[in-house]
PDB file of N, CA and C in Angstrom:
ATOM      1  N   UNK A   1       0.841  -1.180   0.000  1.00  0.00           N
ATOM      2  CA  UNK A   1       0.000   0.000   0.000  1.00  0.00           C
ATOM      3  C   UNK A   1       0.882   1.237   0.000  1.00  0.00           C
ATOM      4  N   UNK A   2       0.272   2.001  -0.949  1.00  0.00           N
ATOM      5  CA  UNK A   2       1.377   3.580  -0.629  1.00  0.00           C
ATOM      6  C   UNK A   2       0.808   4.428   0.328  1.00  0.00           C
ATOM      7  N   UNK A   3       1.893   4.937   0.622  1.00  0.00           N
ATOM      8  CA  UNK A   3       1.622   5.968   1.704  1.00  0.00           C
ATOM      9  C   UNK A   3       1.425   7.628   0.745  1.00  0.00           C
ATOM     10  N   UNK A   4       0.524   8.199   1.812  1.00  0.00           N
ATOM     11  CA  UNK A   4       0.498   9.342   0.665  1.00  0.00           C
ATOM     12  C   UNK A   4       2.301  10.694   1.442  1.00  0.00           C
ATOM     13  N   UNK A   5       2.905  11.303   0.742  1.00  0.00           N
ATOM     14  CA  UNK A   5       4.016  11.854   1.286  1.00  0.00           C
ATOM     15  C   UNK A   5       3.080  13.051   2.084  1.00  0.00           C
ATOM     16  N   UNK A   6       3.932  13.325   3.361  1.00  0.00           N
ATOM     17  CA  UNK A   6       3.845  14.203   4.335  1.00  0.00           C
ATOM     18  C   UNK A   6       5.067  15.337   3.838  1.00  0.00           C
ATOM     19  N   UNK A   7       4.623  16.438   3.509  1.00  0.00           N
ATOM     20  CA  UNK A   7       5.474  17.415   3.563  1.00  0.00           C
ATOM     21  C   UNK A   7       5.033  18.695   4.649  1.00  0.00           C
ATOM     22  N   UNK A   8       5.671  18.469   5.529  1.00  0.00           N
ATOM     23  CA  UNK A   8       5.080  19.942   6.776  1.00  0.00           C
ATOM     24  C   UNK A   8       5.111  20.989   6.333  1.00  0.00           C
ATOM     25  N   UNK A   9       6.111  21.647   5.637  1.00  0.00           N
ATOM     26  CA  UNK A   9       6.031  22.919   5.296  1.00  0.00           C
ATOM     27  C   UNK A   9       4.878  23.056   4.454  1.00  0.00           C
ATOM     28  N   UNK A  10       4.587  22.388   3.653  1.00  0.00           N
ATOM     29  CA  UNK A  10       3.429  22.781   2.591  1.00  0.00           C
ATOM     30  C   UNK A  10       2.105  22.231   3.331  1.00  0.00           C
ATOM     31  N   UNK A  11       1.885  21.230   4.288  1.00  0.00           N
ATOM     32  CA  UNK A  11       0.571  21.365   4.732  1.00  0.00           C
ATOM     33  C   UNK A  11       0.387  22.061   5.769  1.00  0.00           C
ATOM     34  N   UNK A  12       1.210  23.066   6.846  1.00  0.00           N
ATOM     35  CA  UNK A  12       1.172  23.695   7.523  1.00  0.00           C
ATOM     36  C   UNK A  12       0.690  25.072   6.874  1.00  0.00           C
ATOM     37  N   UNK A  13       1.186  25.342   5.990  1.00  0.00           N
ATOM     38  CA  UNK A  13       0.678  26.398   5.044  1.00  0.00           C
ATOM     39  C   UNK A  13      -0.388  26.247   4.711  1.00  0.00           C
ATOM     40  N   UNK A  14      -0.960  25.428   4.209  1.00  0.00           N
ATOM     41  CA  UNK A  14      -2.264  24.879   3.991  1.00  0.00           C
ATOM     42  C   UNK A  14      -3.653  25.124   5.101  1.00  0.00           C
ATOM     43  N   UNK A  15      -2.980  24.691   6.514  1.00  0.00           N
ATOM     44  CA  UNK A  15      -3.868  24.883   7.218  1.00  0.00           C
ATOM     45  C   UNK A  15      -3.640  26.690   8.209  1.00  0.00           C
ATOM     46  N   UNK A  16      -2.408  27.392   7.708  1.00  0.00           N
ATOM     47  CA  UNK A  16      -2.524  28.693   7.943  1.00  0.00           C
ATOM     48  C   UNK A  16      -3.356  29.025   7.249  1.00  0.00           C
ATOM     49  N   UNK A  17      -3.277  28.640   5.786  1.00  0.00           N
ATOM     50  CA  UNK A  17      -4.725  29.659   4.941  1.00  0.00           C
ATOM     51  C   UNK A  17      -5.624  29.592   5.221  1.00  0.00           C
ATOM     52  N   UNK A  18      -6.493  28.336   5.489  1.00  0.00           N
ATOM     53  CA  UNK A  18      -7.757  27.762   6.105  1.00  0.00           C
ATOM     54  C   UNK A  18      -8.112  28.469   7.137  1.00  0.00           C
ATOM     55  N   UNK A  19      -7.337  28.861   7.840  1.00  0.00           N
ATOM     56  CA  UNK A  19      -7.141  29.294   9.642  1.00  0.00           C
ATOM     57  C   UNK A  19      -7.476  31.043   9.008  1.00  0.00           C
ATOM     58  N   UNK A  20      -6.580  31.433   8.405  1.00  0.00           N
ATOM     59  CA  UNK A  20      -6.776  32.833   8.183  1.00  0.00           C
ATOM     60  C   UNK A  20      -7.947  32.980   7.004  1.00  0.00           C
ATOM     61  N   UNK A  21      -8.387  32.484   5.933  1.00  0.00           N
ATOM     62  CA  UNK A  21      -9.600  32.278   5.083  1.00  0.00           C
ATOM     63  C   UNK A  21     -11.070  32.229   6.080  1.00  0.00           C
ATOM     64  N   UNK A  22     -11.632  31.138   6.971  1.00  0.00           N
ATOM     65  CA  UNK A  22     -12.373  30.772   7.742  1.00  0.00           C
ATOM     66  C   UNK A  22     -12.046  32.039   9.012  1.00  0.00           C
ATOM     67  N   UNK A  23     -10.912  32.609   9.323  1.00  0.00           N
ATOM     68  CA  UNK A  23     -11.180  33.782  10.212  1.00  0.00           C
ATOM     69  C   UNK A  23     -10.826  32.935  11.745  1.00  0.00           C
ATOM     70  N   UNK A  24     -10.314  31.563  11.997  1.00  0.00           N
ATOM     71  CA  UNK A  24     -10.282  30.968  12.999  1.00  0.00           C
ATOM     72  C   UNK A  24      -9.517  31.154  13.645  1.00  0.00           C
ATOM     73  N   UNK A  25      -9.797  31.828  14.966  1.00  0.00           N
ATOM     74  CA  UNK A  25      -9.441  32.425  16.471  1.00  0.00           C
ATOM     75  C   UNK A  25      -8.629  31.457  17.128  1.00  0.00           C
ATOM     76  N   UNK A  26      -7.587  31.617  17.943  1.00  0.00           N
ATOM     77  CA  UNK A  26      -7.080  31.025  18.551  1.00  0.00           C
ATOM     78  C   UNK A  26      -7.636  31.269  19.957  1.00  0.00           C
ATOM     79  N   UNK A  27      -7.699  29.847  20.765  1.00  0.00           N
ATOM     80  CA  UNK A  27      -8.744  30.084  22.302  1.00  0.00           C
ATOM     81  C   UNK A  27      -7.691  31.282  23.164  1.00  0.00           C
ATOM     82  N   UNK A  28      -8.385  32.194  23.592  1.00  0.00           N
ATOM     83  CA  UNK A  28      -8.123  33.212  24.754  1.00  0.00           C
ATOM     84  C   UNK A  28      -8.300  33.077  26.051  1.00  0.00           C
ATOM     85  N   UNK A  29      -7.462  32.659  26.853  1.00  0.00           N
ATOM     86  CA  UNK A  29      -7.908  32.479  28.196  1.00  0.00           C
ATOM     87  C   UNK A  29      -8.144  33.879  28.990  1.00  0.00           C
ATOM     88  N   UNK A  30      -9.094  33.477  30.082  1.00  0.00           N
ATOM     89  CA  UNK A  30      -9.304  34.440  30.791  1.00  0.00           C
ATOM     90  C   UNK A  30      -8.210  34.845  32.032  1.00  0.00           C
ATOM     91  N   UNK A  31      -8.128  36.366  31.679  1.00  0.00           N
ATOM     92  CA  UNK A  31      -7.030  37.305  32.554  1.00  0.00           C
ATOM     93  C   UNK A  31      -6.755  37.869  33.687  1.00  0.00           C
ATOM     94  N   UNK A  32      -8.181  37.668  34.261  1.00  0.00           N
ATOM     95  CA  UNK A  32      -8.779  38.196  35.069  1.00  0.00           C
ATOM     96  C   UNK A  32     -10.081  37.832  36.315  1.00  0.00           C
ATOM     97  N   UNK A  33     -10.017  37.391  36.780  1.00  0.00           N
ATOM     98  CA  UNK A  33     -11.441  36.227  37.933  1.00  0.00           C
ATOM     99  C   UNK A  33     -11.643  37.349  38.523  1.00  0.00           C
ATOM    100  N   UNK A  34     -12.764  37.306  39.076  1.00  0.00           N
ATOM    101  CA  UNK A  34     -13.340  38.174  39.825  1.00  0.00           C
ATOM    102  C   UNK A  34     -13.586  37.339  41.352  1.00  0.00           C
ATOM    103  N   UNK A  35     -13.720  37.993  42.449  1.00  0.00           N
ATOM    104  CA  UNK A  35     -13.426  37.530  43.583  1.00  0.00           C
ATOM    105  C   UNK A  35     -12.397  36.590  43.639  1.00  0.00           C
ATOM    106  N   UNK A  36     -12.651  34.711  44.398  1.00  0.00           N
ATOM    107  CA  UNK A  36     -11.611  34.376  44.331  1.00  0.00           C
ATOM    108  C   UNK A  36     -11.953  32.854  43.145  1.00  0.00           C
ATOM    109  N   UNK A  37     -12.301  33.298  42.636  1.00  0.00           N
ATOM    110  CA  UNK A  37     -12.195  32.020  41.317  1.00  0.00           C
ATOM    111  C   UNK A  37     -10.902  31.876  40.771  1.00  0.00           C
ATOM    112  N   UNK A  38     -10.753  31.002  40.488  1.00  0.00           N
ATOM    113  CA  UNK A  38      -9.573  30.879  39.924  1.00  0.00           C
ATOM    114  C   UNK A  38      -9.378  29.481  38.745  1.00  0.00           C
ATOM    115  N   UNK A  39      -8.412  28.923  37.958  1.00  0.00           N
ATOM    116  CA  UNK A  39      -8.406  27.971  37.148  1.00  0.00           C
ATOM    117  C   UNK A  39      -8.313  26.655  38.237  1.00  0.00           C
ATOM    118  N   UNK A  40      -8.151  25.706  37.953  1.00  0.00           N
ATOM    119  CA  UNK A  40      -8.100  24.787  38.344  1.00  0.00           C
ATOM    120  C   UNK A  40      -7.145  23.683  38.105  1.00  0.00           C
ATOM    121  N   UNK A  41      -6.185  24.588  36.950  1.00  0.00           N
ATOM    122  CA  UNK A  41      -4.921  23.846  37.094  1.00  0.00           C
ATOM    123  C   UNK A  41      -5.084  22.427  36.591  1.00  0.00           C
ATOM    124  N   UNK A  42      -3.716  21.790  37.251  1.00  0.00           N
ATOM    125  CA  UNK A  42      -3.829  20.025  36.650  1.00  0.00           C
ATOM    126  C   UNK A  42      -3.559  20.035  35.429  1.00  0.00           C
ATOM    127  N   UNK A  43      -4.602  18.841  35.266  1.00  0.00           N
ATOM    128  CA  UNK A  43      -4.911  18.099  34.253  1.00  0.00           C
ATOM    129  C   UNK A  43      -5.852  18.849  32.985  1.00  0.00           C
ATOM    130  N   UNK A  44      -6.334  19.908  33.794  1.00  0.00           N
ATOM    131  CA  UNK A  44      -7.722  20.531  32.884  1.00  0.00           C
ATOM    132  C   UNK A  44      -7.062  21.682  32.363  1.00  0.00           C
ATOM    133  N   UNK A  45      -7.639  22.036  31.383  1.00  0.00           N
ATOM    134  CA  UNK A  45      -7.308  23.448  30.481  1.00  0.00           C
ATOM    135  C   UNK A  45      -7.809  24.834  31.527  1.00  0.00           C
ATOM    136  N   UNK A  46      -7.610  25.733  31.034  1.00  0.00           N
ATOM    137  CA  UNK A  46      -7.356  26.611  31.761  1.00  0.00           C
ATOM    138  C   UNK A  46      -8.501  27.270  31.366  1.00  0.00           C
ATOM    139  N   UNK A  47      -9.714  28.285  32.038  1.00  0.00           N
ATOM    140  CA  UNK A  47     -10.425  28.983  31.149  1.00  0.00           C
ATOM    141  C   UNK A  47     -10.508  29.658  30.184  1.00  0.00           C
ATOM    142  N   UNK A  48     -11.200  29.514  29.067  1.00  0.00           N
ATOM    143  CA  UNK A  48     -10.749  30.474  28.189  1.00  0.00           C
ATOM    144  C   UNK A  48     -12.283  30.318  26.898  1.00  0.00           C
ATOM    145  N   UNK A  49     -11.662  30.996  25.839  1.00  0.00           N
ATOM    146  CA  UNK A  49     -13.107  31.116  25.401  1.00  0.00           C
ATOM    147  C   UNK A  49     -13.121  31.944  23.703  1.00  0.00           C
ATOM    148  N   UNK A  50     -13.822  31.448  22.557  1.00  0.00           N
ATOM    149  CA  UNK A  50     -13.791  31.851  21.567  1.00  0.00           C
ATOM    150  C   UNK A  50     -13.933  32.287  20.246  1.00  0.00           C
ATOM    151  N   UNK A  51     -14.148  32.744  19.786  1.00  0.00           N
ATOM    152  CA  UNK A  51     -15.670  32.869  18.582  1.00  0.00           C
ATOM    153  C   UNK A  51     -15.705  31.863  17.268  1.00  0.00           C
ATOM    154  N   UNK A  52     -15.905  31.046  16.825  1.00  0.00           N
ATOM    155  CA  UNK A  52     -15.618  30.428  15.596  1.00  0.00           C
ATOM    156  C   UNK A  52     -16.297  31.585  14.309  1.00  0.00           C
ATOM    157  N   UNK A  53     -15.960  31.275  13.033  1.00  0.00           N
ATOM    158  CA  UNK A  53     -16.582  31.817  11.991  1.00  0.00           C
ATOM    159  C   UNK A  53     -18.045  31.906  11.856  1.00  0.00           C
ATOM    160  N   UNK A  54     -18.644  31.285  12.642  1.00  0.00           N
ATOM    161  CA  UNK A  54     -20.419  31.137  12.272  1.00  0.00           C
ATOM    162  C   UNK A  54     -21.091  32.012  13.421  1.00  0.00           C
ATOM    163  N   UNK A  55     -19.832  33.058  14.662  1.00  0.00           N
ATOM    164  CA  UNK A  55     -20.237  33.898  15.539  1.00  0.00           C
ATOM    165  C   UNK A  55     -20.540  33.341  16.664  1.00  0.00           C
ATOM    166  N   UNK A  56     -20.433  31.762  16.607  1.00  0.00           N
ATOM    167  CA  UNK A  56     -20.328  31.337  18.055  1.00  0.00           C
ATOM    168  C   UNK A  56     -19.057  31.279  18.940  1.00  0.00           C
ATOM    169  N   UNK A  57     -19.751  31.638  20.587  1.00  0.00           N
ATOM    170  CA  UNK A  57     -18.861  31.519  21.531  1.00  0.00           C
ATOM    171  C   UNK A  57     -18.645  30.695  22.078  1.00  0.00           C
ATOM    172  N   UNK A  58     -17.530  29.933  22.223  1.00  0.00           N
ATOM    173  CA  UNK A  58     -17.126  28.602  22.936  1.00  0.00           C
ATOM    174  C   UNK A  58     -16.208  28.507  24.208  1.00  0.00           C
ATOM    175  N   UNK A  59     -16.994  28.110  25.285  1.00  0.00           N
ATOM    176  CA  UNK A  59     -15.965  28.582  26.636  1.00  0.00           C
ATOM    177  C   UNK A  59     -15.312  26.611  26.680  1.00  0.00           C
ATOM    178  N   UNK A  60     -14.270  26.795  27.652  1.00  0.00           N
ATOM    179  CA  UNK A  60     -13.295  25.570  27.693  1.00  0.00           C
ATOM    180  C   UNK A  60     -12.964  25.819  28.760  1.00  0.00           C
ATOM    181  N   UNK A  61     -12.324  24.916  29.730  1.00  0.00           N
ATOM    182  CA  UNK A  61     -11.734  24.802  30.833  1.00  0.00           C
ATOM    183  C   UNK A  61     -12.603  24.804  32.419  1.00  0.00           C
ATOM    184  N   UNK A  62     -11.675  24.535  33.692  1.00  0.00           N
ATOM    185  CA  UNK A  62     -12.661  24.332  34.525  1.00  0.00           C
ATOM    186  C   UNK A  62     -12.062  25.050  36.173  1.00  0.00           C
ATOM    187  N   UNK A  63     -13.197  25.804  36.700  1.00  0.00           N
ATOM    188  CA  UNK A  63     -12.242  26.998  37.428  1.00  0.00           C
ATOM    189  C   UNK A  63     -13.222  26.235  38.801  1.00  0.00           C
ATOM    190  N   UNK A  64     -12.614  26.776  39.821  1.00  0.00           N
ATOM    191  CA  UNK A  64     -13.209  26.734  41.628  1.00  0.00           C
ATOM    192  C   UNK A  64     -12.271  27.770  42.160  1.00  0.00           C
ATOM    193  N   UNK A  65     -12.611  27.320  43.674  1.00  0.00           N
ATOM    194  CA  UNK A  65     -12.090  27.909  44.718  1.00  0.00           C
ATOM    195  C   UNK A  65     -12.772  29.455  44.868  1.00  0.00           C
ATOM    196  N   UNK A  66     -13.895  29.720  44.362  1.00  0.00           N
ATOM    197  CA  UNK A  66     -14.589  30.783  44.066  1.00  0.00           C
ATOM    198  C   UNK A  66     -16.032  30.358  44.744  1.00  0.00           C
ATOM    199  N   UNK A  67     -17.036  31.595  45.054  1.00  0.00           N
ATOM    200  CA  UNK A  67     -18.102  31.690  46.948  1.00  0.00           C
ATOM    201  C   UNK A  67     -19.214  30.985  45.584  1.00  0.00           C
ATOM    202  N   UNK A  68     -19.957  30.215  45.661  1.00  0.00           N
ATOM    203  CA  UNK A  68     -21.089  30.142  44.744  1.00  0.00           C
ATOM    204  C   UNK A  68     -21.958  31.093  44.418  1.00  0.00           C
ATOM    205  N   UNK A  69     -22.652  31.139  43.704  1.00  0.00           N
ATOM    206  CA  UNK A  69     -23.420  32.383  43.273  1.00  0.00           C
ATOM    207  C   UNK A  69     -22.902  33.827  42.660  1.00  0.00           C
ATOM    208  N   UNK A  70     -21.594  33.756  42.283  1.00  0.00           N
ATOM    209  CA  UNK A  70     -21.289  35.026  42.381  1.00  0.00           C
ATOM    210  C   UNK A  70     -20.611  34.905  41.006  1.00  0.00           C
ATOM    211  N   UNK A  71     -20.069  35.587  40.758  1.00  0.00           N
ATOM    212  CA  UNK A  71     -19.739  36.399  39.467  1.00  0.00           C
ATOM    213  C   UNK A  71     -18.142  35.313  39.162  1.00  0.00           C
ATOM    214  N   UNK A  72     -17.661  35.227  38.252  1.00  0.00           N
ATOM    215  CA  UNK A  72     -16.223  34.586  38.129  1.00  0.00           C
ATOM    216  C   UNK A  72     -15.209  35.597  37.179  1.00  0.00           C
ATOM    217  N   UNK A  73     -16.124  35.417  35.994  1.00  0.00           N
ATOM    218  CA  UNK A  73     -15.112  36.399  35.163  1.00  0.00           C
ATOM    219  C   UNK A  73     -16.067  37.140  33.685  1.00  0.00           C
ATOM    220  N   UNK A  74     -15.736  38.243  33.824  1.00  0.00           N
ATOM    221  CA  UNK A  74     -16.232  38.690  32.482  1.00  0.00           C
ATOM    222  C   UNK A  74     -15.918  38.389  30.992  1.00  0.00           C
ATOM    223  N   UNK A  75     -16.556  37.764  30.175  1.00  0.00           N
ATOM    224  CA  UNK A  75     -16.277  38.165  28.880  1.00  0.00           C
ATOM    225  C   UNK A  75     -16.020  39.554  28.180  1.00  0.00           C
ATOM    226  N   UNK A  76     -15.285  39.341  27.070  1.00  0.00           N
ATOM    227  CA  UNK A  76     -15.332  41.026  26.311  1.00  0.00           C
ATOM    228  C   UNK A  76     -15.887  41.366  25.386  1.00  0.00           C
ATOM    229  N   UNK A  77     -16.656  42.150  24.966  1.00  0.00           N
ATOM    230  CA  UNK A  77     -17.660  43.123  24.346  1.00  0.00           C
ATOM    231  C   UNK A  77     -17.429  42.021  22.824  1.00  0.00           C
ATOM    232  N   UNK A  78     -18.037  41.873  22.016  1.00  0.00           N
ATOM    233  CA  UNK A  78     -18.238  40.674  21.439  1.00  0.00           C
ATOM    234  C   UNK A  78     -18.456  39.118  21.480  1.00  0.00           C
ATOM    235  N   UNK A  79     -18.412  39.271  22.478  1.00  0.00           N
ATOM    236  CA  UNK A  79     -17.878  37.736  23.024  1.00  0.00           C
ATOM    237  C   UNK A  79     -19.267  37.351  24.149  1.00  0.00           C
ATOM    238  N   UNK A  80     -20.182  38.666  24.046  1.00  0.00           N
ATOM    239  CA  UNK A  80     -21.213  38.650  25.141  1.00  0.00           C
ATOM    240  C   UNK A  80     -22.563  37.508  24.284  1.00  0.00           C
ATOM    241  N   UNK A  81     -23.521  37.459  24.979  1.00  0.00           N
ATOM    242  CA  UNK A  81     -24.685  37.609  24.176  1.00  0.00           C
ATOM    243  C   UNK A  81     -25.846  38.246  24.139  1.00  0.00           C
ATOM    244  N   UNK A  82     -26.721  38.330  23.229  1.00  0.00           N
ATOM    245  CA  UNK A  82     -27.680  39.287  23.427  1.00  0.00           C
ATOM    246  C   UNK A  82     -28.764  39.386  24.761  1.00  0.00           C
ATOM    247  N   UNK A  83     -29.046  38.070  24.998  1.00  0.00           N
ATOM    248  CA  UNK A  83     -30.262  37.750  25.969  1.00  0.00           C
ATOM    249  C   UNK A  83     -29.171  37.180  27.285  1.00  0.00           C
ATOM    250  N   UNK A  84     -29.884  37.020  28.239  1.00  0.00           N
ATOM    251  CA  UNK A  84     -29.219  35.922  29.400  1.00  0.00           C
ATOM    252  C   UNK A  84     -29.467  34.810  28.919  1.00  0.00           C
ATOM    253  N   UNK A  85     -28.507  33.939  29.301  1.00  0.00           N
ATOM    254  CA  UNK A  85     -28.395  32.587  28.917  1.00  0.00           C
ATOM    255  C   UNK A  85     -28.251  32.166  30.384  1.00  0.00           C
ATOM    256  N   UNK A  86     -28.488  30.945  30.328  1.00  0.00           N
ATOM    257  CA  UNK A  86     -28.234  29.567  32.079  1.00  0.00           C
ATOM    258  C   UNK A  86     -28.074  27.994  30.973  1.00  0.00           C
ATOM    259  N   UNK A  87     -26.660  27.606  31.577  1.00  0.00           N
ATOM    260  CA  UNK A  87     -26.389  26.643  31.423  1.00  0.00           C
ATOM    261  C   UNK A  87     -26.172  25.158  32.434  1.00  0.00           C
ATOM    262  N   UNK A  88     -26.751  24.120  32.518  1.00  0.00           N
ATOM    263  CA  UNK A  88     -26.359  23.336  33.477  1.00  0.00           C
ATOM    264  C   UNK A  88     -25.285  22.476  32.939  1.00  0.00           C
ATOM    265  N   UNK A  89     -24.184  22.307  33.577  1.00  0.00           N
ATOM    266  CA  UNK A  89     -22.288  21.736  33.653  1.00  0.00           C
ATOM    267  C   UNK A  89     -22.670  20.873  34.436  1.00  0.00           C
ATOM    268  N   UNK A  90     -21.233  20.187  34.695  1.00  0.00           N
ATOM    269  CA  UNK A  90     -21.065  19.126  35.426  1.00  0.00           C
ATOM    270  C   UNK A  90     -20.354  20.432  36.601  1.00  0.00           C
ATOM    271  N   UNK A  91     -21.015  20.039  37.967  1.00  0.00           N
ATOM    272  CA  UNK A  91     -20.383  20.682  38.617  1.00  0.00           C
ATOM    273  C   UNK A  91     -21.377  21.939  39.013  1.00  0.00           C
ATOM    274  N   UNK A  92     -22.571  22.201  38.312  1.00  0.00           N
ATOM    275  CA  UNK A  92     -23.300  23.445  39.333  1.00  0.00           C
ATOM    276  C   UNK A  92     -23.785  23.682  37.919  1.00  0.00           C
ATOM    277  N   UNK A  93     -24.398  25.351  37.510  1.00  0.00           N
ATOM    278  CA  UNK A  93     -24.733  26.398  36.585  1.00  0.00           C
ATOM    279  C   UNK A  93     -23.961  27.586  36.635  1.00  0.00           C
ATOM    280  N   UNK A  94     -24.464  27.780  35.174  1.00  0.00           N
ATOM    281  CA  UNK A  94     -23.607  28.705  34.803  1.00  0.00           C
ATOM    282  C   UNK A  94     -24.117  29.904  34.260  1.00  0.00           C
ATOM    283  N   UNK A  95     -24.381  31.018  34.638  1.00  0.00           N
ATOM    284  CA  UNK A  95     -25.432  32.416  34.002  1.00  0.00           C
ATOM    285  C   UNK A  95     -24.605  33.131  33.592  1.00  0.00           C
ATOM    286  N   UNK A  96     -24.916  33.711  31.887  1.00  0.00           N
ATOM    287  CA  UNK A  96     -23.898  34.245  31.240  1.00  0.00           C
ATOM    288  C   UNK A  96     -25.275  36.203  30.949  1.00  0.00           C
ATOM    289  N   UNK A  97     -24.949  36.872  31.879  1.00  0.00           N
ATOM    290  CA  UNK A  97     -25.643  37.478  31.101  1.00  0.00           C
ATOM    291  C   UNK A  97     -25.024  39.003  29.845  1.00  0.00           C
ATOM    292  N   UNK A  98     -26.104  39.713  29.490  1.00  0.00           N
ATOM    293  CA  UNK A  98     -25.628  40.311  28.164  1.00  0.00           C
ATOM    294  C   UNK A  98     -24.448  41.423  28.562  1.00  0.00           C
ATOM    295  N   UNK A  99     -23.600  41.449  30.032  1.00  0.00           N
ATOM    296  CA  UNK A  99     -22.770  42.518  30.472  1.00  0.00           C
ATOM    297  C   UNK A  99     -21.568  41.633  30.175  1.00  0.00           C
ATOM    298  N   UNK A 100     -21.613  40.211  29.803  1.00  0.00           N
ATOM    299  CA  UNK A 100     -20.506  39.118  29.948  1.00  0.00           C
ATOM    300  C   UNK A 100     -19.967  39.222  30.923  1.00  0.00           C
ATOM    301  N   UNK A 101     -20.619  39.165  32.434  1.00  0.00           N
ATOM    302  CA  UNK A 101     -20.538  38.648  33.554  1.00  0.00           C
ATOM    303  C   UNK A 101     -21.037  37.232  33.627  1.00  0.00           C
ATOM    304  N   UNK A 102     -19.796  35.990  33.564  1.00  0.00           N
ATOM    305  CA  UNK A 102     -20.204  34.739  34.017  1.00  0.00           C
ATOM    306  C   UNK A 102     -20.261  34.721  35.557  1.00  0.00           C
ATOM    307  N   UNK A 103     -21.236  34.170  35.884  1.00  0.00           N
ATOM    308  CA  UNK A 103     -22.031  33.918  36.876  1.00  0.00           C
ATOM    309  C   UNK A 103     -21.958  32.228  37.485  1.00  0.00           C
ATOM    310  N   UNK A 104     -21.714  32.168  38.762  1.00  0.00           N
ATOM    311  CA  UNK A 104     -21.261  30.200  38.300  1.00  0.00           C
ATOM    312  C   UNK A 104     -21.927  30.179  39.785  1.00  0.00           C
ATOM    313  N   UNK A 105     -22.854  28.982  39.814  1.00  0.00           N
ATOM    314  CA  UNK A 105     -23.535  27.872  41.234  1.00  0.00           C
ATOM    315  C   UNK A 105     -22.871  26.816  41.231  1.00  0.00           C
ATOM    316  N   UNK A 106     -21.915  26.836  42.307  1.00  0.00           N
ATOM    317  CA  UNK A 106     -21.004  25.422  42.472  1.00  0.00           C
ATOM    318  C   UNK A 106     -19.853  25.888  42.693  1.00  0.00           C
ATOM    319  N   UNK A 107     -19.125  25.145  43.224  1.00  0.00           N
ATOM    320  CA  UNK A 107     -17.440  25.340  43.616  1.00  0.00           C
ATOM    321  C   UNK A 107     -16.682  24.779  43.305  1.00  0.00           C
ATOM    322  N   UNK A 108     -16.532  23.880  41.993  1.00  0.00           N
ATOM    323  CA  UNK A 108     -15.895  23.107  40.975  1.00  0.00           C
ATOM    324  C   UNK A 108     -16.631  22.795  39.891  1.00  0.00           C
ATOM    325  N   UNK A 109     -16.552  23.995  38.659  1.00  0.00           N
ATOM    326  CA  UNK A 109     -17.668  24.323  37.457  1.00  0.00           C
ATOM    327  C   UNK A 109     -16.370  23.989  36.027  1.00  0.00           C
ATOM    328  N   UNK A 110     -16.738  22.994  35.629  1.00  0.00           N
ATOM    329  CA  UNK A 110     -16.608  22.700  34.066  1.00  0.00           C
ATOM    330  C   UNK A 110     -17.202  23.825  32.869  1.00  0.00           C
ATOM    331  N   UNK A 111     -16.059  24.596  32.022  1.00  0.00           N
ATOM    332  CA  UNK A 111     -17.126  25.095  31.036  1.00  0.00           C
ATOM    333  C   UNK A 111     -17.228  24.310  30.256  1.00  0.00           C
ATOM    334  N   UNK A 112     -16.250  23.660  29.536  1.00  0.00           N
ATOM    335  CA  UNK A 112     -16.949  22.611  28.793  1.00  0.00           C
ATOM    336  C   UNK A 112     -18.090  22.481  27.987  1.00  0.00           C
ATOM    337  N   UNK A 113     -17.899  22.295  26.815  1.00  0.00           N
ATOM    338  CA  UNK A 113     -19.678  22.306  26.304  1.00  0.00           C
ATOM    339  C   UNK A 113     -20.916  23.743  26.351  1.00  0.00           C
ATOM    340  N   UNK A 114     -20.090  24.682  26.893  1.00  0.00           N
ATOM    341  CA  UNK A 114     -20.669  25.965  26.805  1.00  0.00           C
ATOM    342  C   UNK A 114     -20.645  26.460  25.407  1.00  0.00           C
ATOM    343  N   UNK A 115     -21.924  26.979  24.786  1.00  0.00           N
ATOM    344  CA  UNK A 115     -21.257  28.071  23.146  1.00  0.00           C
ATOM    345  C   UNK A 115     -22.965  28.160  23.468  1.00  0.00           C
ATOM    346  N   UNK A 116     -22.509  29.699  22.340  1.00  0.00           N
ATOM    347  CA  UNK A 116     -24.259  30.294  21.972  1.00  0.00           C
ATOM    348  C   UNK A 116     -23.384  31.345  21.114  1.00  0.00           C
ATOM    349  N   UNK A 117     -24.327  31.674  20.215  1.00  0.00           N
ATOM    350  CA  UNK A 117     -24.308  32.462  19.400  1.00  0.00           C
ATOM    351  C   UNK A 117     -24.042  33.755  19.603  1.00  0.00           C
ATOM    352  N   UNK A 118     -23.744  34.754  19.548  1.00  0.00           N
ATOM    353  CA  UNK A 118     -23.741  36.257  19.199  1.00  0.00           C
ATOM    354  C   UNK A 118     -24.034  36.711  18.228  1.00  0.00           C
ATOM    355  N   UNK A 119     -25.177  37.672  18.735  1.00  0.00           N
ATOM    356  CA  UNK A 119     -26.112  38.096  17.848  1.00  0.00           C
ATOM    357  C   UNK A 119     -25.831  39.363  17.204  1.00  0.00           C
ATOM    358  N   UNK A 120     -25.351  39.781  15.837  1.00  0.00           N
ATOM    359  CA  UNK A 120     -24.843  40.688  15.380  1.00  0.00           C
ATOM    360  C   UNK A 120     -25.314  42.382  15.425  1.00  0.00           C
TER     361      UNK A 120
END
C-alpha cells in the first residue's frame, strides 16, 4: 500500500490559509477572575473562550475555589450575548448574562460544552 508523502512545510501552510480564510481564532484564556475564582490547574485546560466563523462563543476549561453564586469572570464586548443565557455543567450552573458577567452555582464548574451564538 502507498503511503500518501507528508510534507510539513506545505501542509502547515495549507492549514494557515484555512485558519486565516475561515477567520479561525485562537482560544483566549481568561485574565482576570473576579473575587476568588480561579483555574483549576492540573490536568484541565485553563479557562478560556472563543468565537468560531459562524459567531459562536465557545468557553473551555474548569475553574473553583470561588463563593457560589457570584460572578467569576467577564467576557469582552463581542464575546457577550444578546439575551441571558443559564447553562447546566457538570459541577453546578452557569449564568452568562448580556454585560458578559459569568455567573457560576457550584465550587468546581466545568465550562466545557458551553457556546451560543452572538447576535450581530
Amino acid at each position: 500500500m502507498n503511503k500518501i508523502p507528508f510534507n510539513k512545510t506545505w501542509d502547515f501552510r495549507w492549514v494557515r490559509f484555512f485558519q486565516d480564510f475561515f477567520n479561525v481564532q485562537d482560544w483566549q484564556e481568561v485574565q482576570s477572575f473576579l473575587g476568588t475564582w480561579a483555574n483549576t490547574g492540573t490536568t484541565f485546560a485553563n479557562a478560556g473562550f472563543y468565537k468560531d466563523p459562524l459567531e459562536v462563543v465557545h468557553l473551555r476549561g474548569k475553574i473553583d475555589t470561588g463563593s457560589s453564586g457570584t460572578d467569576a469572570f467577564q467576557l469582552p464586548k463581542g464575546f457577550r450575548p444578546s439575551k441571558e443565557l443559564g447553562f447546566g455543567v457538570w459541577g453546578g450552573t452557569v449564568l452568562i448574562d448580556t454585560d458578559g458577567y459569568v455567573n457560576v452555582t457550584g465550587t468546581a464548574v466545568h465550562l466545557e460544552g458551553i457556546y451560543f451564538r452572538v447576535d450581530k
